[in-house]
PDB file of N, CA and C in Angstrom:
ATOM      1  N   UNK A   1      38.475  90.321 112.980  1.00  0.00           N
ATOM      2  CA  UNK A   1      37.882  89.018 112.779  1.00  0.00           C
ATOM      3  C   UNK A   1      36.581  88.877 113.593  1.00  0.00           C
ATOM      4  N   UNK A   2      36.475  89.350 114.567  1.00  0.00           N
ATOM      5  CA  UNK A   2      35.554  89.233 115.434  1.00  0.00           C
ATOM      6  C   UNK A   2      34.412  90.127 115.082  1.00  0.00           C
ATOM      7  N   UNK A   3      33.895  91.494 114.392  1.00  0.00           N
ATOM      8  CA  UNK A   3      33.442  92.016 113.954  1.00  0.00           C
ATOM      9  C   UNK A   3      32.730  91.078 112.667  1.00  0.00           C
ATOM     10  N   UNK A   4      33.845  90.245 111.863  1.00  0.00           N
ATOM     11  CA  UNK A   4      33.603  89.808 110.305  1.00  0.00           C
ATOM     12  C   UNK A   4      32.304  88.931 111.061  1.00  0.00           C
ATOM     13  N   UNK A   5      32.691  87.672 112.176  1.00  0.00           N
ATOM     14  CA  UNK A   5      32.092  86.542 112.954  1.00  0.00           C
ATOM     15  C   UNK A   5      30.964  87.425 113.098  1.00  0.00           C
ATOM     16  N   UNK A   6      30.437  88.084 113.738  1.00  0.00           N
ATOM     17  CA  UNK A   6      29.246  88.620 114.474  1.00  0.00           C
ATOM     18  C   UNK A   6      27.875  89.435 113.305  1.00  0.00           C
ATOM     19  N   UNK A   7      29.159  89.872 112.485  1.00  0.00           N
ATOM     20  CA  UNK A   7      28.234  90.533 111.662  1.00  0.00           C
ATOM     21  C   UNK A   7      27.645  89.079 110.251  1.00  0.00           C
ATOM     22  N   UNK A   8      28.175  88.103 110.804  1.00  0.00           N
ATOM     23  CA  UNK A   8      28.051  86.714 109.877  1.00  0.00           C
ATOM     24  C   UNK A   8      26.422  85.976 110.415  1.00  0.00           C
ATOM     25  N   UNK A   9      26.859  85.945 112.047  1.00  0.00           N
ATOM     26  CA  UNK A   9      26.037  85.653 112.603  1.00  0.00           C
ATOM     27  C   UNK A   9      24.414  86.229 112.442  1.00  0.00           C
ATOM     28  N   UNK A  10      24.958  87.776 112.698  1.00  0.00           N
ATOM     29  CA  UNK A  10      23.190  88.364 112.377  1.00  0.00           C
ATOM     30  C   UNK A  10      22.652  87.984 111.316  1.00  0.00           C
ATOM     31  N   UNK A  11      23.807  88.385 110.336  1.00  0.00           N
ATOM     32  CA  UNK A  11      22.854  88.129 108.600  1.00  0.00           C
ATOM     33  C   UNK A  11      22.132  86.772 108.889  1.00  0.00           C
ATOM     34  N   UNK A  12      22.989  85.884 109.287  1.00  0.00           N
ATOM     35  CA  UNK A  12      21.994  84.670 109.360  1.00  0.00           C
ATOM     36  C   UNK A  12      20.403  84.600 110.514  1.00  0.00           C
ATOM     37  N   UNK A  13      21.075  85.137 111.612  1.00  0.00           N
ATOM     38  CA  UNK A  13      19.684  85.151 112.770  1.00  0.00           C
ATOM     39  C   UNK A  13      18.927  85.890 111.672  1.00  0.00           C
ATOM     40  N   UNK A  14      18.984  86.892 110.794  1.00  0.00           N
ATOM     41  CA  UNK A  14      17.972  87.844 110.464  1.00  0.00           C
ATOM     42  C   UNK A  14      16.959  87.251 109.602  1.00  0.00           C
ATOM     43  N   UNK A  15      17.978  86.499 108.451  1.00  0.00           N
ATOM     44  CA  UNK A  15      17.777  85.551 107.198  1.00  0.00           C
ATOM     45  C   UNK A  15      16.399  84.344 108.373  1.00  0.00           C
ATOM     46  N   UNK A  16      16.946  83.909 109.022  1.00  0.00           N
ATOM     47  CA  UNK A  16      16.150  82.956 110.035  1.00  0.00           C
ATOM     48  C   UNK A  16      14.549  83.380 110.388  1.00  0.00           C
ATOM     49  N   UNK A  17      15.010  84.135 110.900  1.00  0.00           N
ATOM     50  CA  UNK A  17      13.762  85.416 111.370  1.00  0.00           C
ATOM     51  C   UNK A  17      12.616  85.389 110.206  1.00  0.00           C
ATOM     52  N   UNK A  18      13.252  85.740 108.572  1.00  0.00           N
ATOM     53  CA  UNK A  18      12.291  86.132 107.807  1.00  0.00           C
ATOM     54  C   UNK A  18      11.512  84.854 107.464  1.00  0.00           C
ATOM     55  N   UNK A  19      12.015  83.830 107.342  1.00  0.00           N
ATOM     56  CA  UNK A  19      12.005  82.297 107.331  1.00  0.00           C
ATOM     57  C   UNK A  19      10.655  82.132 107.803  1.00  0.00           C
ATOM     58  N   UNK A  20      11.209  82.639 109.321  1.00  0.00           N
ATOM     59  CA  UNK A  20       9.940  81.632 110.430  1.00  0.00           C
ATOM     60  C   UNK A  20       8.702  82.588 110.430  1.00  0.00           C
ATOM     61  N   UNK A  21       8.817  83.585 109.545  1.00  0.00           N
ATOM     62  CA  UNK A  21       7.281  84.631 109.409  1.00  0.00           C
ATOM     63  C   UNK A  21       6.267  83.502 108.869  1.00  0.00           C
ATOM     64  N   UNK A  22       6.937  82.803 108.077  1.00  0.00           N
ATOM     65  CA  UNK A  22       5.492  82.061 107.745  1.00  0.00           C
ATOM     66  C   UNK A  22       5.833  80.033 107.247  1.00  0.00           C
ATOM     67  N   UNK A  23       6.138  80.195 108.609  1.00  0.00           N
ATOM     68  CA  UNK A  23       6.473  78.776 108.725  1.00  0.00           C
ATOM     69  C   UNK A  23       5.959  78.506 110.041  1.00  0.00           C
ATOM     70  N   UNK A  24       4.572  77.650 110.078  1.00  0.00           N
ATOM     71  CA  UNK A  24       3.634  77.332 111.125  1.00  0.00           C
ATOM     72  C   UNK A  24       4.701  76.319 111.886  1.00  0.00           C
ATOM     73  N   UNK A  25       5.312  76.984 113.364  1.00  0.00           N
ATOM     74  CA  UNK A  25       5.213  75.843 113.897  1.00  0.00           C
ATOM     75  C   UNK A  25       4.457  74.947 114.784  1.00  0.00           C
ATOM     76  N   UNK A  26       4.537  73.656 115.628  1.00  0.00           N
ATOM     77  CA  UNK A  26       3.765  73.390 116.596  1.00  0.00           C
ATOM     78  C   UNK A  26       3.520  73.746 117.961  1.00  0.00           C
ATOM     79  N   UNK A  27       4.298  74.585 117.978  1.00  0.00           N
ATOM     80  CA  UNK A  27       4.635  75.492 119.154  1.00  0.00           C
ATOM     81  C   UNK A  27       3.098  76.438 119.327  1.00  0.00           C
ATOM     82  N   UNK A  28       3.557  77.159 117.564  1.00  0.00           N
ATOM     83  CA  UNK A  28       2.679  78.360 117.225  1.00  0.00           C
ATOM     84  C   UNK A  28       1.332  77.859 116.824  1.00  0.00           C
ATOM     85  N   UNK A  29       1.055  76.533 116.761  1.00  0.00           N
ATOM     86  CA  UNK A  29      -0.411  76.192 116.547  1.00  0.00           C
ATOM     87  C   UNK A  29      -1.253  76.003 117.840  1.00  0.00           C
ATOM     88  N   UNK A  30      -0.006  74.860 118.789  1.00  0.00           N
ATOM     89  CA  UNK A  30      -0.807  75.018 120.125  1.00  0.00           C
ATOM     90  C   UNK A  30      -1.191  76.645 120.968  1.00  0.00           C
ATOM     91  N   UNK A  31      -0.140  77.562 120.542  1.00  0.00           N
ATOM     92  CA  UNK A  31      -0.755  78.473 121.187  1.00  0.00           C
ATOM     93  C   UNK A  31      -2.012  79.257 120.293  1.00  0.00           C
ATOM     94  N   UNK A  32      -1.961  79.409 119.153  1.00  0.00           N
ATOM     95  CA  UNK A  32      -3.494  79.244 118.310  1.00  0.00           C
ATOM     96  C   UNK A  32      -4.830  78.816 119.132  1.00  0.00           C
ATOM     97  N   UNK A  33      -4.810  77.391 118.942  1.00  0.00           N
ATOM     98  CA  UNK A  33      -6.030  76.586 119.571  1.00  0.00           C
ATOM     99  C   UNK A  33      -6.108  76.610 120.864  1.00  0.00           C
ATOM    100  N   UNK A  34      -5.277  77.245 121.875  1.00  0.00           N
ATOM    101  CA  UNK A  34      -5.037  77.458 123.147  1.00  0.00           C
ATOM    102  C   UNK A  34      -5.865  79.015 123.157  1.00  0.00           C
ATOM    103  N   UNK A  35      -5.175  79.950 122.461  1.00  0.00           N
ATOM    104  CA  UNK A  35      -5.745  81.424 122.649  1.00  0.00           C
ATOM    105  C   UNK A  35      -7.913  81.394 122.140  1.00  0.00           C
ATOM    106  N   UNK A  36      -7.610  80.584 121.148  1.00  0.00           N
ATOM    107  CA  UNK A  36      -9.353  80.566 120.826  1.00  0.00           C
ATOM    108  C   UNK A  36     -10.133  80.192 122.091  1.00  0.00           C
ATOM    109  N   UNK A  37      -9.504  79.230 123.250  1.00  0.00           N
ATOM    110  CA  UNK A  37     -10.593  78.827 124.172  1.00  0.00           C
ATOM    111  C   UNK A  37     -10.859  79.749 124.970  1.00  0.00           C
ATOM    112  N   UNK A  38     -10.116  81.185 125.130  1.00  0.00           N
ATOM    113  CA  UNK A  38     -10.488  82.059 126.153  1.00  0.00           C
ATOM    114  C   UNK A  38     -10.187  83.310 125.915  1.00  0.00           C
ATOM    115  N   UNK A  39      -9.378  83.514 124.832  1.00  0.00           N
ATOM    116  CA  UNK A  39      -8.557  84.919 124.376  1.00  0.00           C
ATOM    117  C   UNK A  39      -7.773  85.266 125.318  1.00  0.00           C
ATOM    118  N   UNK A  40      -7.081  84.669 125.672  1.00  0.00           N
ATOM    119  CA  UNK A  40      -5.912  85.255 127.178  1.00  0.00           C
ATOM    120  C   UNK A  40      -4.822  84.680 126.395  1.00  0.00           C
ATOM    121  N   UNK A  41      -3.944  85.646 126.617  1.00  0.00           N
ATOM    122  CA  UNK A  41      -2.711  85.420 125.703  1.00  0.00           C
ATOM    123  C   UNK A  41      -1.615  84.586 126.299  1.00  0.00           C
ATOM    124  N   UNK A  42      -1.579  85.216 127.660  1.00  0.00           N
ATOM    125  CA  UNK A  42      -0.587  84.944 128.533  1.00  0.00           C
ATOM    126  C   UNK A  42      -0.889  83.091 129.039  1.00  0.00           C
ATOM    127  N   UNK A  43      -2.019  82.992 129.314  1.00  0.00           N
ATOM    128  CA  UNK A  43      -2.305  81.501 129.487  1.00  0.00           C
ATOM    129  C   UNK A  43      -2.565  80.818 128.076  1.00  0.00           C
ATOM    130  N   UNK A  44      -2.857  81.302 127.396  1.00  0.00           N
ATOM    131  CA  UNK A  44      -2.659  80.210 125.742  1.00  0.00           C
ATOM    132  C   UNK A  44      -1.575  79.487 125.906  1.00  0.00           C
ATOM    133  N   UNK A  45      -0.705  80.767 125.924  1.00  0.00           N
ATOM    134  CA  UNK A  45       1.379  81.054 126.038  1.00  0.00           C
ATOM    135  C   UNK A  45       1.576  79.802 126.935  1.00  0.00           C
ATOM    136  N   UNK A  46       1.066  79.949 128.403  1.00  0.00           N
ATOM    137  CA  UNK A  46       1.356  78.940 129.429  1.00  0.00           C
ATOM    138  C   UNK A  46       0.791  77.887 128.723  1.00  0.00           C
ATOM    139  N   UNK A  47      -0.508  77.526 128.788  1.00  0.00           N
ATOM    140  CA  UNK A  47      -1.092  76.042 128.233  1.00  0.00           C
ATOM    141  C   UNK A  47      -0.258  75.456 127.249  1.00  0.00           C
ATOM    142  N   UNK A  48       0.066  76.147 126.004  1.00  0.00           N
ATOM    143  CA  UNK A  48       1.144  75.410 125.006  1.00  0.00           C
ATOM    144  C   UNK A  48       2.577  74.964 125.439  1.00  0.00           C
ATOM    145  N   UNK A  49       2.662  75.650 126.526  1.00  0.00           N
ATOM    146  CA  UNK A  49       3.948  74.830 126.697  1.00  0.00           C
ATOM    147  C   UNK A  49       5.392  76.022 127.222  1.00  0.00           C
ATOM    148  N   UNK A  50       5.024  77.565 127.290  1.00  0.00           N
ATOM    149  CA  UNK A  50       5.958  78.208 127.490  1.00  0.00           C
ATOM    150  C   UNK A  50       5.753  78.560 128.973  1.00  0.00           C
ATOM    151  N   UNK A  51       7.277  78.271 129.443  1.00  0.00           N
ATOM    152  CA  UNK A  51       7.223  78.482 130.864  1.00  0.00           C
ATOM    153  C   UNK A  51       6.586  79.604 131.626  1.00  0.00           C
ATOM    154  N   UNK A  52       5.866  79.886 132.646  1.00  0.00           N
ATOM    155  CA  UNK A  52       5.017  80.890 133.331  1.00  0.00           C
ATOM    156  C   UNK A  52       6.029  82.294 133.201  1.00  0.00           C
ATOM    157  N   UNK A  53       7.188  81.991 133.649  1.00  0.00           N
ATOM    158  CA  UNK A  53       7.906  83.646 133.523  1.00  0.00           C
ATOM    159  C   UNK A  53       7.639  84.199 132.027  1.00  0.00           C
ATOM    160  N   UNK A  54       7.849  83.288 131.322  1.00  0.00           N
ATOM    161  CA  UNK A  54       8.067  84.386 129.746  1.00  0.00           C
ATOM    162  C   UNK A  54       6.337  84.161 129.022  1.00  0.00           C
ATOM    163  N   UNK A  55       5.161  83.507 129.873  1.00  0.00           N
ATOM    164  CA  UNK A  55       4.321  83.619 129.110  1.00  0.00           C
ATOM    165  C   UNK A  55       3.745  84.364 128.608  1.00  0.00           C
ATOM    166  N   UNK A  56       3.832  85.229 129.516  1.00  0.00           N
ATOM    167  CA  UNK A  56       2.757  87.110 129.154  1.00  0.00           C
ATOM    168  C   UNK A  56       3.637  87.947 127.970  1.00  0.00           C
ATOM    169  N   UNK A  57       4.782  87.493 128.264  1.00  0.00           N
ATOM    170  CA  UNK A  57       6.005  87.975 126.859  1.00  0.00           C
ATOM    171  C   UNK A  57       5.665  87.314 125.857  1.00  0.00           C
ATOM    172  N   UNK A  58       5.256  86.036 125.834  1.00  0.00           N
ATOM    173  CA  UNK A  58       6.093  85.499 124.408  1.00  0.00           C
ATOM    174  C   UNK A  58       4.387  85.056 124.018  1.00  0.00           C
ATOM    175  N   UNK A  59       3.505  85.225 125.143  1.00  0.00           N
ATOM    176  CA  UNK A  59       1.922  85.280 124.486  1.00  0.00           C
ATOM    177  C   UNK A  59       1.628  87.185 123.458  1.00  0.00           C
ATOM    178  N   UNK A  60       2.378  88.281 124.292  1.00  0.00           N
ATOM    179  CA  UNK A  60       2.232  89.522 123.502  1.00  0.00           C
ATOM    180  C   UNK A  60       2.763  88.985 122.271  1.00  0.00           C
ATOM    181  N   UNK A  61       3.583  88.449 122.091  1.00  0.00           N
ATOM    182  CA  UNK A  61       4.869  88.649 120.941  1.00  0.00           C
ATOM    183  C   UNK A  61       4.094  87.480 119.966  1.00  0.00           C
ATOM    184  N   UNK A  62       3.424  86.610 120.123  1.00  0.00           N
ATOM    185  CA  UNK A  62       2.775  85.152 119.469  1.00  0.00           C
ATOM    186  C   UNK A  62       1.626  86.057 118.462  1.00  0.00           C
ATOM    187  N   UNK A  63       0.848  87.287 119.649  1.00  0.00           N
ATOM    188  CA  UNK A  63      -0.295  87.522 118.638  1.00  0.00           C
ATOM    189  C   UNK A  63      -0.462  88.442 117.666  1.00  0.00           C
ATOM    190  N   UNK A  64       1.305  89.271 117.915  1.00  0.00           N
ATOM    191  CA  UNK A  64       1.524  89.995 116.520  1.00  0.00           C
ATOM    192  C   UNK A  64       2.608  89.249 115.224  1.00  0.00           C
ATOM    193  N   UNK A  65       2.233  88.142 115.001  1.00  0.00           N
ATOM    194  CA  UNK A  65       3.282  87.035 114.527  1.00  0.00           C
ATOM    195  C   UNK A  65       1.932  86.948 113.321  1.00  0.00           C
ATOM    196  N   UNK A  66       2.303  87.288 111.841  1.00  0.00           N
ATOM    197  CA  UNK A  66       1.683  86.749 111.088  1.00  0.00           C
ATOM    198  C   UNK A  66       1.014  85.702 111.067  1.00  0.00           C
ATOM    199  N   UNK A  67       1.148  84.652 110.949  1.00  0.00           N
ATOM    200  CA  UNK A  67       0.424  83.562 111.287  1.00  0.00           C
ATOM    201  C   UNK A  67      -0.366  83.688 112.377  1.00  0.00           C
ATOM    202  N   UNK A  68      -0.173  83.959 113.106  1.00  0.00           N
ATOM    203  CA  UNK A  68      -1.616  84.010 114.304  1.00  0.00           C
ATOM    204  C   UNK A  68      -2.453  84.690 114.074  1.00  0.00           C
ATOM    205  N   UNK A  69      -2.062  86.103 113.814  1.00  0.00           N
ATOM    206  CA  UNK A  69      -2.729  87.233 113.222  1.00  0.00           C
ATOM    207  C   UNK A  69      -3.567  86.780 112.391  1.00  0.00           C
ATOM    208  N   UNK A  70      -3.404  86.167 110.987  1.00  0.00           N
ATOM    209  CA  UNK A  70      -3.905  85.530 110.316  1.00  0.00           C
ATOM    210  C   UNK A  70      -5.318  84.342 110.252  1.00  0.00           C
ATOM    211  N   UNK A  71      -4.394  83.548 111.734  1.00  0.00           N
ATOM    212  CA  UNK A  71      -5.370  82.262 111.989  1.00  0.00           C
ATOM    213  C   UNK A  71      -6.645  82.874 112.698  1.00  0.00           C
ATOM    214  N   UNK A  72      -6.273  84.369 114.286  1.00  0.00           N
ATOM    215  CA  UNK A  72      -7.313  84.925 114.838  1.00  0.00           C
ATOM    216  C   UNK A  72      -8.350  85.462 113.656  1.00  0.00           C
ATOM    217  N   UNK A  73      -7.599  85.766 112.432  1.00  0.00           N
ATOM    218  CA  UNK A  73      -9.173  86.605 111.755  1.00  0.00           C
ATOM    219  C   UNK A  73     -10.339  85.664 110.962  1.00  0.00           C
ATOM    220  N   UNK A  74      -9.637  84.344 111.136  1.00  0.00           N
ATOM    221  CA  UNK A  74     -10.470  83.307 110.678  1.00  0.00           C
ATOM    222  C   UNK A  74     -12.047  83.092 111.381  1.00  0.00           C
ATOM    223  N   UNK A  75     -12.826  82.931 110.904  1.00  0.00           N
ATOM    224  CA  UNK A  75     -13.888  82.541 111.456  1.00  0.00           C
ATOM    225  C   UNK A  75     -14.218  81.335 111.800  1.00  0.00           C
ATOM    226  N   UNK A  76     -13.759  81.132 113.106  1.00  0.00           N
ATOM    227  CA  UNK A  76     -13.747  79.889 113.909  1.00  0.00           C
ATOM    228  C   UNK A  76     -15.155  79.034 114.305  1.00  0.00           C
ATOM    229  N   UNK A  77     -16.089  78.581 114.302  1.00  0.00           N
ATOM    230  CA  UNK A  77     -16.800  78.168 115.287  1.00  0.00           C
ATOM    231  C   UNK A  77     -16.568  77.001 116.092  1.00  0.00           C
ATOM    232  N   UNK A  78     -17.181  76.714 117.179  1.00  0.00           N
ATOM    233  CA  UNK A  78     -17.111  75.852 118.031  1.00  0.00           C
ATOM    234  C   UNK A  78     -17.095  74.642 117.399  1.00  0.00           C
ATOM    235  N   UNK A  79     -17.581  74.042 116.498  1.00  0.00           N
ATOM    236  CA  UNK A  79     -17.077  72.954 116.161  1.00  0.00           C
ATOM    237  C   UNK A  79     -15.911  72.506 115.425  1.00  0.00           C
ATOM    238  N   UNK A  80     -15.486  73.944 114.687  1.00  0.00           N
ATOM    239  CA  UNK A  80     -14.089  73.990 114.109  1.00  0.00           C
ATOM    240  C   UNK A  80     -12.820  74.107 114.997  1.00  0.00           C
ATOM    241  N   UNK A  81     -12.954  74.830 116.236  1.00  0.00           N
ATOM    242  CA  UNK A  81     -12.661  74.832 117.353  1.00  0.00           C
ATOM    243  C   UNK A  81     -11.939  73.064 117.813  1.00  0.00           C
ATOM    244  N   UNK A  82     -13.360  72.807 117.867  1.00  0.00           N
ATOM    245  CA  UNK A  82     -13.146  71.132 118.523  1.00  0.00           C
ATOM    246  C   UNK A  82     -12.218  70.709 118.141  1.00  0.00           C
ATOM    247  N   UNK A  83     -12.819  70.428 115.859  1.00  0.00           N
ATOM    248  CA  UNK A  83     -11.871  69.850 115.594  1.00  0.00           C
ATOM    249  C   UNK A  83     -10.056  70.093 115.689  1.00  0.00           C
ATOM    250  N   UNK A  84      -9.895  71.392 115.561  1.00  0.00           N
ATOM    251  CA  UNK A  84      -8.408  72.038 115.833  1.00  0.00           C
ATOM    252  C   UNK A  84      -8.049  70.989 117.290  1.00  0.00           C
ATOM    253  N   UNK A  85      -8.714  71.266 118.322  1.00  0.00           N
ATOM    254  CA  UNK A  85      -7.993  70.477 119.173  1.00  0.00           C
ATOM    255  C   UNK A  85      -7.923  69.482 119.243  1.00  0.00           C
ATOM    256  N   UNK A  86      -8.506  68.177 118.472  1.00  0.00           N
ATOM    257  CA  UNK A  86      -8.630  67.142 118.308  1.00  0.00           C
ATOM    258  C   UNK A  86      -7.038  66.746 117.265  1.00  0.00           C
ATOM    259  N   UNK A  87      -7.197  67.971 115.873  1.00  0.00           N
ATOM    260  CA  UNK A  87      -6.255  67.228 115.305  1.00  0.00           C
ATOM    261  C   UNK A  87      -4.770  67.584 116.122  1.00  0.00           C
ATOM    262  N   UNK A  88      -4.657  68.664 116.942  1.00  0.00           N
ATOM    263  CA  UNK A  88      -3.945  69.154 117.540  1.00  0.00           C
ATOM    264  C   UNK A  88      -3.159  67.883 118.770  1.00  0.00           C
ATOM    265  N   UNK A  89      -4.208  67.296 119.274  1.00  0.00           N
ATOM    266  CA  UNK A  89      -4.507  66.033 120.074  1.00  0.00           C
ATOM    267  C   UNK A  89      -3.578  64.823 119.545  1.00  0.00           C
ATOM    268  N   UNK A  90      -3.838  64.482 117.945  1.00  0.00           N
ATOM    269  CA  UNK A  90      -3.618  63.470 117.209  1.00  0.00           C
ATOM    270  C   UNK A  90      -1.793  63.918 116.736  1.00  0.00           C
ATOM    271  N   UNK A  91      -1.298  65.106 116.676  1.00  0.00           N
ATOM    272  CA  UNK A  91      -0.069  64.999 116.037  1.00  0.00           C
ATOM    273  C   UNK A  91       0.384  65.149 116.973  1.00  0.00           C
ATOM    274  N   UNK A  92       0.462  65.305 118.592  1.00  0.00           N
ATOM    275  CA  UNK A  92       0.865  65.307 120.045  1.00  0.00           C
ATOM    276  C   UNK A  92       1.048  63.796 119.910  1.00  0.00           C
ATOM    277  N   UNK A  93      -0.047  62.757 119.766  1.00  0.00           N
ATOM    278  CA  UNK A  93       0.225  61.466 119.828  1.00  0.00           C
ATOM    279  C   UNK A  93       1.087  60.972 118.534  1.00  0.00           C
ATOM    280  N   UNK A  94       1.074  61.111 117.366  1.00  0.00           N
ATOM    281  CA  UNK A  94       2.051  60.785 116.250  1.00  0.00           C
ATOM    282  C   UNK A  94       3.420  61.281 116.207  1.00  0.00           C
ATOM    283  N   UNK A  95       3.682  62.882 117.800  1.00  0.00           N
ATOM    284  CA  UNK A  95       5.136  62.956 118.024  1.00  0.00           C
ATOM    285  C   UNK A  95       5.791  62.261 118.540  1.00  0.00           C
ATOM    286  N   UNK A  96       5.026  61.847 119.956  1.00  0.00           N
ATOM    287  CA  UNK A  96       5.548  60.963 120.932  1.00  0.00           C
ATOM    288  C   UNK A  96       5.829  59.035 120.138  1.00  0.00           C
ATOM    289  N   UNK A  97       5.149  58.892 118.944  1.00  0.00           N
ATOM    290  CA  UNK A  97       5.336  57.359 118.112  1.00  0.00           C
ATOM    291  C   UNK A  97       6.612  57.847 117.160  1.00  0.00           C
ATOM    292  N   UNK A  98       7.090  59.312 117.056  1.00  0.00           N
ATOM    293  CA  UNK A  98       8.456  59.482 116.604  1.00  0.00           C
ATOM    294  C   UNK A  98       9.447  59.284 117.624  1.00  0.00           C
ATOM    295  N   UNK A  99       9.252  60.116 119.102  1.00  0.00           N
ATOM    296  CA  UNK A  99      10.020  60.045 119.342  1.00  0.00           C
ATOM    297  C   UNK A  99      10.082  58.617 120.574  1.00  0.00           C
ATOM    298  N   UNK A 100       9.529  57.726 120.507  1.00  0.00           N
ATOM    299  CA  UNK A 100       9.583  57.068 120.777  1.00  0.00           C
ATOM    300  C   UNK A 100      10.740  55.769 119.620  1.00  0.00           C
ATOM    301  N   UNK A 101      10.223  55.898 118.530  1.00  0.00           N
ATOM    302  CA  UNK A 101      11.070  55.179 117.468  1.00  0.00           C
ATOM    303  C   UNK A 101      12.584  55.810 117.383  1.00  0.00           C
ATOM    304  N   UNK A 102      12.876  56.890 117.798  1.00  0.00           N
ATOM    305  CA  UNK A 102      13.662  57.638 117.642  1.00  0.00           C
ATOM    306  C   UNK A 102      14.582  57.361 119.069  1.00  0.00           C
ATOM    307  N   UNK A 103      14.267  57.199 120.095  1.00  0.00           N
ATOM    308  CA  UNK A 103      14.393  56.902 121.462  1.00  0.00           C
ATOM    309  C   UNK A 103      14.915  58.404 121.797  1.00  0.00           C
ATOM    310  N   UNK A 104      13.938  59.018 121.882  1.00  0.00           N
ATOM    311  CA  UNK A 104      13.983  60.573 122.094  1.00  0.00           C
ATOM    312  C   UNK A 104      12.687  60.624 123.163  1.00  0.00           C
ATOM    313  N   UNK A 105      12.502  60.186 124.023  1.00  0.00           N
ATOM    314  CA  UNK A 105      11.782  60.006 124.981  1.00  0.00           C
ATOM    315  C   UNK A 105      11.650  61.164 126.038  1.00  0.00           C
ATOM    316  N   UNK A 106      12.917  61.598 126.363  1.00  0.00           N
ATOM    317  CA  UNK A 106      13.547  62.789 127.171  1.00  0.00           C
ATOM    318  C   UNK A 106      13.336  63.711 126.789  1.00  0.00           C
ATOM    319  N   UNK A 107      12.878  64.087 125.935  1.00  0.00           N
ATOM    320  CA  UNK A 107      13.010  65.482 125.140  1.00  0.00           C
ATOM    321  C   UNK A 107      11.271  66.152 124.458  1.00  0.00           C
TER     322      UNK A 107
END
């Protein structure tokens, strides 16, 4: 039984996995518009929001992630730049008017 459970489990983590190849999250955008201001992976990683121990990890692991891959070959300029952090800015403030309605304040 315990074999049937585990091997239930992966299929699904795996199924998950293929999912989130190309499903932008906000996680994966702030570290986007974070990596354009300096190309440092590891502080993008930190600035968006992932704790200092796993940033240099999970900044390597962010910029071989389709979607980033993708967003870096874009041709950015500085004013496209801006705007990214601006709208980036604006759905930071339209989370906190969810979770405020939501009384998810804590989180």
């Amino acid at each position: 039984m315990y074999h049937l459970l585990m091997r239930i489990r992966q299929v699904g983590f795996s199924s998950r996995l293929k999912a989130h190849r190309k499903l932008l999250t906000l996680e994966t955008l702030k570290f986007i518009v974070e990596y354009l201001r300096d190309g440092n992976a590891r502080m993008a990683a930190f600035r968006s929001g992932v704790p200092e121990n796993y940033a240099s990890r999970q900044g390597a692991w962010l910029k071989k992630h389709p979607i980033v891959k993708a967003a870096l070959e874009a041709e950015v300029d500085e004013r496209d730049a801006l705007r990214l952090q601006k709208a980036l800015a604006e759905i930071d403030r339209q989370m906190d008017i969810c979770k405020d309605i939501l009384g998810l304040q804590d989180f």
